[in-house]
N, C-alpha and C. Protein backbone atom coordinates (compact mmCIF):
# COMPACT_ATOMS: atom_id res chain seq x y z
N UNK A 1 184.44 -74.70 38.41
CA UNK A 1 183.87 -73.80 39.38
C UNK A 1 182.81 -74.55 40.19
N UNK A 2 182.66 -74.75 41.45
CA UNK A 2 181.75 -74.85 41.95
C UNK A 2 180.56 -74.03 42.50
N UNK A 3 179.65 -74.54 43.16
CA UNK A 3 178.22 -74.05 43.06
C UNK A 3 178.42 -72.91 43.93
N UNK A 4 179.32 -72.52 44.89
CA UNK A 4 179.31 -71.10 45.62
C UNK A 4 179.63 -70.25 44.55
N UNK A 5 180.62 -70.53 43.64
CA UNK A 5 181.36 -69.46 42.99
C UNK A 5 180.33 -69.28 41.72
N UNK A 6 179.52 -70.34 41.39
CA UNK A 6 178.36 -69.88 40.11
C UNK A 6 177.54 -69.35 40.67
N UNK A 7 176.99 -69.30 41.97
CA UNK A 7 175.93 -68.46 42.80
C UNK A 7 176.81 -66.61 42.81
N UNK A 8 177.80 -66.80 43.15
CA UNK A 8 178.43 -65.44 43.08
C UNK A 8 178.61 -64.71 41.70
N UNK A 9 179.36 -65.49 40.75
CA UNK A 9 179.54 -64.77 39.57
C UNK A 9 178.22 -64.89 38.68
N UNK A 10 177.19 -65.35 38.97
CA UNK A 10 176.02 -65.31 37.91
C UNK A 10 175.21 -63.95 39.01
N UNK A 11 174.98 -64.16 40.10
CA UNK A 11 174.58 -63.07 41.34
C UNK A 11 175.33 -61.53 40.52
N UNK A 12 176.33 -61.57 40.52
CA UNK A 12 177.64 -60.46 40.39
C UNK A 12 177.04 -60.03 38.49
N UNK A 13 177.17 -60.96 37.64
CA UNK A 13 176.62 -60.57 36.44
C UNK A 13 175.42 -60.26 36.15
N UNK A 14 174.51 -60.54 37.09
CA UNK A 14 173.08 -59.56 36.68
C UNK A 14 172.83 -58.81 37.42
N UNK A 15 174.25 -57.99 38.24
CA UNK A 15 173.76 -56.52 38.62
C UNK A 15 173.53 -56.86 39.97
N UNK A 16 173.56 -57.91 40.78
CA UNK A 16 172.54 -58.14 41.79
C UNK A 16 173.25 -57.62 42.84
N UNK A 17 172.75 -57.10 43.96
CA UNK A 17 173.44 -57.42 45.37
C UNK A 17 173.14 -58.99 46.34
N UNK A 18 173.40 -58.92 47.02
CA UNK A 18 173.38 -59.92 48.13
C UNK A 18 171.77 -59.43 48.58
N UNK A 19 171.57 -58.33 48.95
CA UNK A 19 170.39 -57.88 49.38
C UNK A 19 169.31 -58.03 48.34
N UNK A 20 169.43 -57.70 47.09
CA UNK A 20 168.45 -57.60 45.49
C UNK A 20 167.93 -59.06 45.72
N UNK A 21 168.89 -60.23 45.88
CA UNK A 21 168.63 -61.49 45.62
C UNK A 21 167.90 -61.97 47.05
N UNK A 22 168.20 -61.44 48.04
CA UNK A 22 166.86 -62.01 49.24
C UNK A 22 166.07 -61.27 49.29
N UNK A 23 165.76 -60.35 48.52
CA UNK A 23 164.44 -59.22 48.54
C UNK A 23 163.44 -60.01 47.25
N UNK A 24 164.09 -61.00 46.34
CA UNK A 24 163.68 -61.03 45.50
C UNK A 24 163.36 -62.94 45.86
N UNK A 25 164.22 -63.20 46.52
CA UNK A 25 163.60 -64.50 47.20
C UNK A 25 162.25 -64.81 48.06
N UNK A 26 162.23 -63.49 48.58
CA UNK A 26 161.32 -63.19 49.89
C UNK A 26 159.65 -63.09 48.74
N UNK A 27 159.60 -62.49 47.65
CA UNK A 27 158.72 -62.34 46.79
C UNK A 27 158.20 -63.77 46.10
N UNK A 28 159.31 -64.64 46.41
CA UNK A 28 159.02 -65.79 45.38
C UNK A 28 158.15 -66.92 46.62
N UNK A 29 158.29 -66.07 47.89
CA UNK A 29 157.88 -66.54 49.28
C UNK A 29 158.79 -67.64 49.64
N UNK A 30 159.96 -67.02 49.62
CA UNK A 30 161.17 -68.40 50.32
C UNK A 30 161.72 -67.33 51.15
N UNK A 31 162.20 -68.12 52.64
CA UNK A 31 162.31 -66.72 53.44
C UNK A 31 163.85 -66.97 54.26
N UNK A 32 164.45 -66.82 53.26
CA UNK A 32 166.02 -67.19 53.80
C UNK A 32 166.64 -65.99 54.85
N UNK A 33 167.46 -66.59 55.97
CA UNK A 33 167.55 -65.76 56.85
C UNK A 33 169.17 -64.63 56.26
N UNK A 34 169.40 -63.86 56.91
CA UNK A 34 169.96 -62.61 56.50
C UNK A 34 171.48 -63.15 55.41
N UNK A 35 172.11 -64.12 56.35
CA UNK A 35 173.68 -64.61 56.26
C UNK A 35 173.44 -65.95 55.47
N UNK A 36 172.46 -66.39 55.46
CA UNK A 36 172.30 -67.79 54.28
C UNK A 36 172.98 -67.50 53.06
N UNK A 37 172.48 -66.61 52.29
CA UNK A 37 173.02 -66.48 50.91
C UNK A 37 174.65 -66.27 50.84
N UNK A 38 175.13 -65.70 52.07
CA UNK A 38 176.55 -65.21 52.06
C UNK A 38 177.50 -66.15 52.14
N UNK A 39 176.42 -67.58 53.27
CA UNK A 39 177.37 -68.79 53.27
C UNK A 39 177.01 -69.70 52.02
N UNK A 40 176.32 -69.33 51.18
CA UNK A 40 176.12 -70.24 50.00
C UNK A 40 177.10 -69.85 49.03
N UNK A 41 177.28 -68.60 48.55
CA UNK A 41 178.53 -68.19 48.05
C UNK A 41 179.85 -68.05 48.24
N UNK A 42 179.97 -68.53 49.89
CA UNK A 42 181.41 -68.86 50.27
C UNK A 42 181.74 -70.44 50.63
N UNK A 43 180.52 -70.66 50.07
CA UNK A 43 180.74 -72.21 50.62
C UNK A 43 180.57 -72.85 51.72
N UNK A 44 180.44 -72.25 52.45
CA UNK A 44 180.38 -72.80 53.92
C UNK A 44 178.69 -73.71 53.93
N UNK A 45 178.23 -74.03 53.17
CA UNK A 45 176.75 -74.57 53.51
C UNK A 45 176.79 -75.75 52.67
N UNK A 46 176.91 -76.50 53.40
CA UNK A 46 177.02 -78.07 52.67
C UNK A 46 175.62 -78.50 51.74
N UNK A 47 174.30 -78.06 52.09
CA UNK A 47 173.73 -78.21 51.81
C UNK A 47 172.33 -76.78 52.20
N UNK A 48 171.24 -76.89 51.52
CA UNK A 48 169.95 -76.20 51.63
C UNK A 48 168.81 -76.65 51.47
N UNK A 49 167.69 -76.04 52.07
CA UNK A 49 166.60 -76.83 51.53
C UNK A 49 166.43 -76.46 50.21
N UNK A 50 165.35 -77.43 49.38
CA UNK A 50 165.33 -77.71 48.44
C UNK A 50 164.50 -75.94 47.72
N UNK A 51 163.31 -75.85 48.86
CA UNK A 51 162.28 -74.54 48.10
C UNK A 51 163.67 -73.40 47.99
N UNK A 52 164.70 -73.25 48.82
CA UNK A 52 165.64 -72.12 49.06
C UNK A 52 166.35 -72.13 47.37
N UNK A 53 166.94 -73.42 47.43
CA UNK A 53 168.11 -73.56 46.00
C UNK A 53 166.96 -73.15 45.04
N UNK A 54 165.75 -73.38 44.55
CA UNK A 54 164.64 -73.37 43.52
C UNK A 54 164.85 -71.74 43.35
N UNK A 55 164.32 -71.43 44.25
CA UNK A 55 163.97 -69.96 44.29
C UNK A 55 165.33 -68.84 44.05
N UNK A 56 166.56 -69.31 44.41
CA UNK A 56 167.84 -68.94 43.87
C UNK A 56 168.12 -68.83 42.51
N UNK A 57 167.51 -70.44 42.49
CA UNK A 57 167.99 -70.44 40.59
C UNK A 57 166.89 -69.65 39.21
N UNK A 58 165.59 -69.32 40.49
CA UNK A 58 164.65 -68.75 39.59
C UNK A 58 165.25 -67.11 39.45
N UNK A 59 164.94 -66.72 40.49
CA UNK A 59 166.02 -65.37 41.36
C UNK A 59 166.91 -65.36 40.40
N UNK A 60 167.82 -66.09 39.98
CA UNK A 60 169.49 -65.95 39.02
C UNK A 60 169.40 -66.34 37.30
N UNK A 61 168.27 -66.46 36.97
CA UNK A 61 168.13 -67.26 35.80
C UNK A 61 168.70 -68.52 35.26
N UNK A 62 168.73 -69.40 36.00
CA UNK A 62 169.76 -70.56 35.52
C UNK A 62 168.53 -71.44 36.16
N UNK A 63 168.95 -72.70 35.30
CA UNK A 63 168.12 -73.88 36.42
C UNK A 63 169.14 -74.43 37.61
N UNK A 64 168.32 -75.22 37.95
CA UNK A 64 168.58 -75.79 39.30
C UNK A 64 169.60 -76.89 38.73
N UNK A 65 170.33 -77.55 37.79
CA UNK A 65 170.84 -78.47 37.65
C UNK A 65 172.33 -77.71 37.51
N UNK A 66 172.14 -76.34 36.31
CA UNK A 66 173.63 -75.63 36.28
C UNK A 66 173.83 -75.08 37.84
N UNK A 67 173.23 -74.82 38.65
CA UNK A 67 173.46 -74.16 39.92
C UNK A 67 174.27 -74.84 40.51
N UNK A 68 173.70 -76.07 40.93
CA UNK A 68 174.27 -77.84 41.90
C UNK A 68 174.99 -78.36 40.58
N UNK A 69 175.36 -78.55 39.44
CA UNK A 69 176.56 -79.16 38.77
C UNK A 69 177.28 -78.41 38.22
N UNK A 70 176.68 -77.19 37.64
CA UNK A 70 177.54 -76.99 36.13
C UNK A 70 177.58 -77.01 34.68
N UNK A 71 176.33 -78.14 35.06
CA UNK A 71 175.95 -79.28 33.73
C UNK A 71 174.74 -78.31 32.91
N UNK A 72 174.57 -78.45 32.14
CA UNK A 72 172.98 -78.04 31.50
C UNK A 72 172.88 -76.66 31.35
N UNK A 73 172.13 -75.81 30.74
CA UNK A 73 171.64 -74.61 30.42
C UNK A 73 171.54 -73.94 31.38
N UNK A 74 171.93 -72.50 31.42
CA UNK A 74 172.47 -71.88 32.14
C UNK A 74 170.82 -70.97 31.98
């Protein structure tokens, strides 16, 4: 699985919406614009800044290494 589809199904398993998770980004003070998160889970975003992915993986409970590999503790 890659990193769109672990952003979706870990997003999808704790209940979240698309909206829960930038309401909850916006708190961590990372201020991703409306459609960011939508192209991170479809893939379309080759890349992000770094404070955005942090605050995702805090947001999703996973670290930042299972997010971008796969690898490590979820």
């Amino acid at each position: 699985m890659d990193m769109a589809g672990r952003v979706k199904a870990q997003r999808e398993r704790l209940g979240l919406t698309r909206q829960d998770v930038l309401e909850r980004l916006k708190r961590l003070g990372v201020k991703p614009n409306p459609g960011w998160l939508r192209q991170v889970e479809t893939g379309g975003l080759s890349g992000a800044p770094s404070r955005k992915l942090l605050g995702l993986a805090q947001t999703l409970g996973v670290t930042l290494e299972w997010l971008l590999t796969g690898k490590g503790r979820r």
